[in-house]
C-alpha atoms as a PDB file:
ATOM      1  CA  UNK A   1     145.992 185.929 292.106  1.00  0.00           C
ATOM      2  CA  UNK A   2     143.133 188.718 291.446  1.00  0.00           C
ATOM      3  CA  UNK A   3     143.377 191.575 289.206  1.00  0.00           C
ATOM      4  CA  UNK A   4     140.773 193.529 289.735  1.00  0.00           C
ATOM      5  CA  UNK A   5     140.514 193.823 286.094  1.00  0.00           C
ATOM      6  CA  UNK A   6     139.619 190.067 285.982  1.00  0.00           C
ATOM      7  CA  UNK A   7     136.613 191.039 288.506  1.00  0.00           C
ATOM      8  CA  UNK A   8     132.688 191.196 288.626  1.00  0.00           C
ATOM      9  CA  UNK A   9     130.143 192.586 291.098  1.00  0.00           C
ATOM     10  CA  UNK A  10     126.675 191.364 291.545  1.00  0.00           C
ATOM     11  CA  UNK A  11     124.035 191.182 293.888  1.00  0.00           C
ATOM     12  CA  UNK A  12     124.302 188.049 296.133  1.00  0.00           C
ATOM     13  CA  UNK A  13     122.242 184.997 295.678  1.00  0.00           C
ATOM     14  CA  UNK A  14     121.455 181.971 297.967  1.00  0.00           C
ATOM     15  CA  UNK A  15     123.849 179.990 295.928  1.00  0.00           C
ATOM     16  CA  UNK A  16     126.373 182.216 296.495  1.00  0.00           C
ATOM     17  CA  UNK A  17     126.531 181.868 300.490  1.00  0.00           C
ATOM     18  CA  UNK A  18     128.602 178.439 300.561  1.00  0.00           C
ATOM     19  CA  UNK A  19     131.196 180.458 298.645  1.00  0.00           C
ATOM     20  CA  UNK A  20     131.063 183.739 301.038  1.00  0.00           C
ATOM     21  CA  UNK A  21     131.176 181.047 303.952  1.00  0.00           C
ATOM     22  CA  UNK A  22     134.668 179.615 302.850  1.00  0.00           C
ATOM     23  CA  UNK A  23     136.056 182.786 302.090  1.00  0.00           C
ATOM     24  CA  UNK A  24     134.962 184.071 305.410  1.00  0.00           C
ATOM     25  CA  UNK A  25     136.392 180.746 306.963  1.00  0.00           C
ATOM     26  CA  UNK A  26     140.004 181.943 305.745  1.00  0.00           C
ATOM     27  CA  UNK A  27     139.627 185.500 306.810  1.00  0.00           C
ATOM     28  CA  UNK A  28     138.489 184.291 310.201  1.00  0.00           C
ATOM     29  CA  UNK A  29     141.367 181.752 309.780  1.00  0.00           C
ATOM     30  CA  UNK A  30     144.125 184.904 309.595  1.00  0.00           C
ATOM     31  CA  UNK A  31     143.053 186.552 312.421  1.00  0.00           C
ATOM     32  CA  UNK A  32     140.223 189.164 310.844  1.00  0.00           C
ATOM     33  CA  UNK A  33     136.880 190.021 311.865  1.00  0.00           C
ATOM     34  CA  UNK A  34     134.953 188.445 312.940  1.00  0.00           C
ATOM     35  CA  UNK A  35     136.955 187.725 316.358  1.00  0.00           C
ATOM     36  CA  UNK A  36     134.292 184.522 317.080  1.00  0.00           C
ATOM     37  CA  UNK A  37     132.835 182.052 314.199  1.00  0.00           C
ATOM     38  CA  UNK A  38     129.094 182.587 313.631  1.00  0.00           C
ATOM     39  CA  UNK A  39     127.765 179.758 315.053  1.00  0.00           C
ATOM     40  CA  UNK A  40     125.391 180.322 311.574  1.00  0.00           C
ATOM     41  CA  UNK A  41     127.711 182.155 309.173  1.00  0.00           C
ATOM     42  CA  UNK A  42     124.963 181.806 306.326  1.00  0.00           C
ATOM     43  CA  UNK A  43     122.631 183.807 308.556  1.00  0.00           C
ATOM     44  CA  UNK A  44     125.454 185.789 309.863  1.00  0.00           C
ATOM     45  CA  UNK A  45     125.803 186.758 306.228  1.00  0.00           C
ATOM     46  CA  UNK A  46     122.163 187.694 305.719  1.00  0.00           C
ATOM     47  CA  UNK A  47     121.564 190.668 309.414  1.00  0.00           C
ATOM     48  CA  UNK A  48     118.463 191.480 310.761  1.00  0.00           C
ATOM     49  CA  UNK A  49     117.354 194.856 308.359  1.00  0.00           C
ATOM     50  CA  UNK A  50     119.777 194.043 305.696  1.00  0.00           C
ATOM     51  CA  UNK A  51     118.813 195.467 302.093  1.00  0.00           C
ATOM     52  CA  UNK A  52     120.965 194.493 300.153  1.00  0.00           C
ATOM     53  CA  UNK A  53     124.007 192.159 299.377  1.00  0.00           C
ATOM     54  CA  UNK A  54     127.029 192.022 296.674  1.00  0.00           C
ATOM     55  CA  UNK A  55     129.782 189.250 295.827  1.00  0.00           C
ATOM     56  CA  UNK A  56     132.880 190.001 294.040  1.00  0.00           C
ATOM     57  CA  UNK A  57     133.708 187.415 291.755  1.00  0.00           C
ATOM     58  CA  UNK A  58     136.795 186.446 290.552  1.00  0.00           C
ATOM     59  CA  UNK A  59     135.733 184.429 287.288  1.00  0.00           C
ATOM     60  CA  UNK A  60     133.050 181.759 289.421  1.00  0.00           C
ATOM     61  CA  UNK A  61     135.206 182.207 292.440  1.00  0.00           C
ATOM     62  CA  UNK A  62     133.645 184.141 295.536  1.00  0.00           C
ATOM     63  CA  UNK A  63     136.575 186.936 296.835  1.00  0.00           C
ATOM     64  CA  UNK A  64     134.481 189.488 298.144  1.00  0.00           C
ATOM     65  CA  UNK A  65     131.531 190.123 300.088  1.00  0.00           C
ATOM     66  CA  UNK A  66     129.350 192.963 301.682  1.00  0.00           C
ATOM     67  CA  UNK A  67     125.850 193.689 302.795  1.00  0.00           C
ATOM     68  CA  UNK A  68     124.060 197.061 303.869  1.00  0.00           C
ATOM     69  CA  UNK A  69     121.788 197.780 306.354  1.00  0.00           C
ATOM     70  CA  UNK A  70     119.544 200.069 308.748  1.00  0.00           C
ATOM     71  CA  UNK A  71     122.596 202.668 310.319  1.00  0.00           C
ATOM     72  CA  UNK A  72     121.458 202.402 313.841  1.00  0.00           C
ATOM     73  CA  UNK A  73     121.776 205.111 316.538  1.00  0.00           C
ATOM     74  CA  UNK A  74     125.948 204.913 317.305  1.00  0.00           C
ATOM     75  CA  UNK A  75     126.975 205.460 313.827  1.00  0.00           C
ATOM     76  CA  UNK A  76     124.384 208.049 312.591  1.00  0.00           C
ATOM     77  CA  UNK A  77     125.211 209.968 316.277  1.00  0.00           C
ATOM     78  CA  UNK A  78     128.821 210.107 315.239  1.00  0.00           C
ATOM     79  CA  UNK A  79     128.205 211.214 311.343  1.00  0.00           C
ATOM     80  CA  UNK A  80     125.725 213.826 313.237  1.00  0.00           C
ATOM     81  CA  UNK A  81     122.781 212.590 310.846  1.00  0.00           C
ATOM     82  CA  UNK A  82     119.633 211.065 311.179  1.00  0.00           C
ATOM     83  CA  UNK A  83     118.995 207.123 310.576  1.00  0.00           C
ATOM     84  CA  UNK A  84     117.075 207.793 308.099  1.00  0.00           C
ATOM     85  CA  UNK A  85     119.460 210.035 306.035  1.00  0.00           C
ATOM     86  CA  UNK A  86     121.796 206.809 305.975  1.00  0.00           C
ATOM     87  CA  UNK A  87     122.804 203.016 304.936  1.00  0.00           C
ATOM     88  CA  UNK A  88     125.532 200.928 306.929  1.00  0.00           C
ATOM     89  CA  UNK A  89     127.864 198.890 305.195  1.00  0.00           C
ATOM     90  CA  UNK A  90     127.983 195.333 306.956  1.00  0.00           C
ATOM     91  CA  UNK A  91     129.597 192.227 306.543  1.00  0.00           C
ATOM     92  CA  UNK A  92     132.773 193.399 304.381  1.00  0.00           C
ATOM     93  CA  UNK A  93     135.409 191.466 303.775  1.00  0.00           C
ATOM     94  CA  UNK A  94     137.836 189.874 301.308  1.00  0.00           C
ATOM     95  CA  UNK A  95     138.981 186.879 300.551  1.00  0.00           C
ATOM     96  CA  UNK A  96     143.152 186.668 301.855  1.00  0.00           C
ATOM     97  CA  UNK A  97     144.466 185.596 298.732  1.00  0.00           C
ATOM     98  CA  UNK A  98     142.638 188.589 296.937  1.00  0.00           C
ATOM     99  CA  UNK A  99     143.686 191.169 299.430  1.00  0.00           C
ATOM    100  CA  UNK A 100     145.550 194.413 298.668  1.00  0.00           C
ATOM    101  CA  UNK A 101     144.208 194.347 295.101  1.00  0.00           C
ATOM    102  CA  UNK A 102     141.426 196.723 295.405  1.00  0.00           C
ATOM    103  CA  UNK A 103     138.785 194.243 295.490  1.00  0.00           C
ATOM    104  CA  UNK A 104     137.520 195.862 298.508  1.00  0.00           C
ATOM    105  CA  UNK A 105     136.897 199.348 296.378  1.00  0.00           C
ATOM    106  CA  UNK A 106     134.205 197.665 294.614  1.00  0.00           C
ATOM    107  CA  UNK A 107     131.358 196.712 297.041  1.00  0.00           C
ATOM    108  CA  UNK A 108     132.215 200.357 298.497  1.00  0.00           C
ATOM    109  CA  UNK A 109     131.798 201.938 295.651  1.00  0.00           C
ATOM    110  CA  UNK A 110     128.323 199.767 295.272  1.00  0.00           C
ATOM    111  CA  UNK A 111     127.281 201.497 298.957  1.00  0.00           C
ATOM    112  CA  UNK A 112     127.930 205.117 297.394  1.00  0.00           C
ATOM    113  CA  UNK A 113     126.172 204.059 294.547  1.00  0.00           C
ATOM    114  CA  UNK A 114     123.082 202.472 296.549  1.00  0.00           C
ATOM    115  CA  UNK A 115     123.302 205.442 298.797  1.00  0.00           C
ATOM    116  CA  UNK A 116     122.995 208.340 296.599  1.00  0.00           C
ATOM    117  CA  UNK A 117     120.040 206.521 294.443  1.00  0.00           C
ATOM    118  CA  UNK A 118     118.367 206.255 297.765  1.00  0.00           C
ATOM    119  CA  UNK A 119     119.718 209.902 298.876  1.00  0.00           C
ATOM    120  CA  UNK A 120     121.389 208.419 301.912  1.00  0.00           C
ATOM    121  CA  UNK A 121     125.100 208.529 302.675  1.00  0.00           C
ATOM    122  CA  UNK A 122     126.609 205.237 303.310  1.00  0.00           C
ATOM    123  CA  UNK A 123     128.207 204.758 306.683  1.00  0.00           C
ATOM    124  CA  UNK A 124     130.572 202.087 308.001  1.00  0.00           C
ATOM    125  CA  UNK A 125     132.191 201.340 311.542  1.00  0.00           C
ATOM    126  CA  UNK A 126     135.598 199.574 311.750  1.00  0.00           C
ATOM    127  CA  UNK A 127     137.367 198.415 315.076  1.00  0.00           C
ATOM    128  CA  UNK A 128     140.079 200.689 315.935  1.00  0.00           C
ATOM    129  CA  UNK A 129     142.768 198.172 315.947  1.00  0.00           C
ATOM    130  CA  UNK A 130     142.089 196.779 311.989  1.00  0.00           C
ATOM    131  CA  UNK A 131     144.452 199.516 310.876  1.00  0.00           C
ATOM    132  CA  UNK A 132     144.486 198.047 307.296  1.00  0.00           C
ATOM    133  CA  UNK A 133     140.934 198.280 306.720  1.00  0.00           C
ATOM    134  CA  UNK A 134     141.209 201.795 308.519  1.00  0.00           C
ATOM    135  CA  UNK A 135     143.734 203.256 305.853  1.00  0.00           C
ATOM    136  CA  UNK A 136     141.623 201.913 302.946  1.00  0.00           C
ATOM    137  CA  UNK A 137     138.632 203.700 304.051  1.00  0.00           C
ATOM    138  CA  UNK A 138     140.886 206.678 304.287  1.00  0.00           C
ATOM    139  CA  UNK A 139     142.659 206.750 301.315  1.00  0.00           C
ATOM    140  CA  UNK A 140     139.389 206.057 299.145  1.00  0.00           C
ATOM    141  CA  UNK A 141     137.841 209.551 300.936  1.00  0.00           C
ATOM    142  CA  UNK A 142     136.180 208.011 303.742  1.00  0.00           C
ATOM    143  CA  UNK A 143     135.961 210.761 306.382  1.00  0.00           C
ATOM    144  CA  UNK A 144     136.141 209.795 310.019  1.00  0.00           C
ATOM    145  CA  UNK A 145     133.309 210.946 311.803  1.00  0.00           C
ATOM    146  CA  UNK A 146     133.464 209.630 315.499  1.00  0.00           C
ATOM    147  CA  UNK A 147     134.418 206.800 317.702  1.00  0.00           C
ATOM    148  CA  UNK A 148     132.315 204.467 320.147  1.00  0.00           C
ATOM    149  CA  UNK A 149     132.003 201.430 322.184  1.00  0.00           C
ATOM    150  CA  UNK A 150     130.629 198.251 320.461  1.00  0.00           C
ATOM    151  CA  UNK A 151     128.763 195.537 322.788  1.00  0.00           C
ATOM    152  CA  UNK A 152     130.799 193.130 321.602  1.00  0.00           C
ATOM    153  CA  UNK A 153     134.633 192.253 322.692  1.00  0.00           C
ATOM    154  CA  UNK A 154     137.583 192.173 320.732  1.00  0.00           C
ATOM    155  CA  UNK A 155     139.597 188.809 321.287  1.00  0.00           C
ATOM    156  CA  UNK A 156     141.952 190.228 323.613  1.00  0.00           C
ATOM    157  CA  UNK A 157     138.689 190.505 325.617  1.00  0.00           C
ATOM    158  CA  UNK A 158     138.127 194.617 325.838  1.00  0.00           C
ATOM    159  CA  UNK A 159     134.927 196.243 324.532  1.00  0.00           C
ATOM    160  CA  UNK A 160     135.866 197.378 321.175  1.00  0.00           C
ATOM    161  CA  UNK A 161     135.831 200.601 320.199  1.00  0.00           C
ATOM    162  CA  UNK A 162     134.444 201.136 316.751  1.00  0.00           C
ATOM    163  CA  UNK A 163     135.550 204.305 314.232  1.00  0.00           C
ATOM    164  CA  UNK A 164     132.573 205.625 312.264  1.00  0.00           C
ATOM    165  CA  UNK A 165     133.395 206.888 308.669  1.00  0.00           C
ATOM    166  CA  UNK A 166     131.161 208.329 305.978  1.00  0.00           C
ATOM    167  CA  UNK A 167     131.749 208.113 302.247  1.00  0.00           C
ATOM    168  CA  UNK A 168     132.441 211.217 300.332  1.00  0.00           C
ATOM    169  CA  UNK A 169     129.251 213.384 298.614  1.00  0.00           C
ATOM    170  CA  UNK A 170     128.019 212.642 295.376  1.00  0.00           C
ATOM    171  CA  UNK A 171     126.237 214.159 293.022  1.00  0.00           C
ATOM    172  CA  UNK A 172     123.263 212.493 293.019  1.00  0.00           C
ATOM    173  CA  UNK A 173     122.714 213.692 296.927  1.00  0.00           C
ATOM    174  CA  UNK A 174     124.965 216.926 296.346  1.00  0.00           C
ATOM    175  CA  UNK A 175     121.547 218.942 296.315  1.00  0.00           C
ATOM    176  CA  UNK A 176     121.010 218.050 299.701  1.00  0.00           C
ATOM    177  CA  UNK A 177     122.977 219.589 302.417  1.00  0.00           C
ATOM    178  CA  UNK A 178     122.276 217.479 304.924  1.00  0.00           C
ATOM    179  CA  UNK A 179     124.439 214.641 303.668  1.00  0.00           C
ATOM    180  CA  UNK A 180     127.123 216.630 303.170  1.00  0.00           C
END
């Protein structure tokens, strides 16, 4: 359906949320994360400390999504870097008919961007079970950094244990060694 040829990425807007909240819908649908509906997905969408947020767009269509945010304590702990030195990716995800097309790459490759202007490294936690989201971050250079324990359960009911990985250097934050 999507070649990522055939793609845009901009910065979210308001009227873009009933778009992100049907996409979401079907990846919810299939079994991804979230595990439980937002009771508010449009605020879901939008979390407490969030900075900034990008749709993909296939022509008018909504396929992609992702936010960033303050770090917090667990993820900057496992990267071994201060809050401050950081952004966390949030709210990723792509539509299931877009899937396995790359679309993912290109609100990731907005976080790097965003990062290095703001001389942070971009961080992002994945449960340790979504294997498919795990070998993307992988293959695109995402280095694992640590593991934790979420406060949140998976639906099989077990706390889930989240995998903290950190995007690759760049040159715009090269020069300083603590992101490296």
């Amino acid at each position: 359906m999507t070649d990522t040829k055939e793609l845009t990425v901009r910065p979210r807007t308001d009227a873009d949320l009933p778009g992100c909240v049907e996409v979401l819908a079907g990846v919810q649908a299939a079994g991804h994360c979230p595990v439980d509906r937002p009771a508010d997905p449009e605020s879901w969408l939008t979390p407490r400390g969030m900075t900034e947020a990008w749709v993909v767009l296939a022509g008018v269509d909504v396929v992609g999504h992702m936010a960033l945010t303050p770090p917090g304590p667990a993820p900057a702990s496992a990267a071994g870097l201060p809050e401050a030195h950081l952004v966390a990716v949030a709210r990723l995800f792509v539509s299931t008919r877009a899937g396995r097309r790359g679309v993912a790459t290109l609100p990731l490759d907005r976080a790097i961007e965003n990062g290095a202007a703001r001389e942070r490294t971009a961080v992002l936690e994945v449960e340790t079970a979504a294997s498919a989201a795990i070998g993307l971050y992988e293959r695109l250079g995402r280095r694992r950094v640590g593991t934790c324990t979420a406060d949140w359960t998976t639906a099989d009911g077990r706390l889930a244990r989240m995998r903290a990985h950190i995007a690759p250097p760049t040159s715009v934050n090269s020069s300083h060694p603590e992101h490296l």
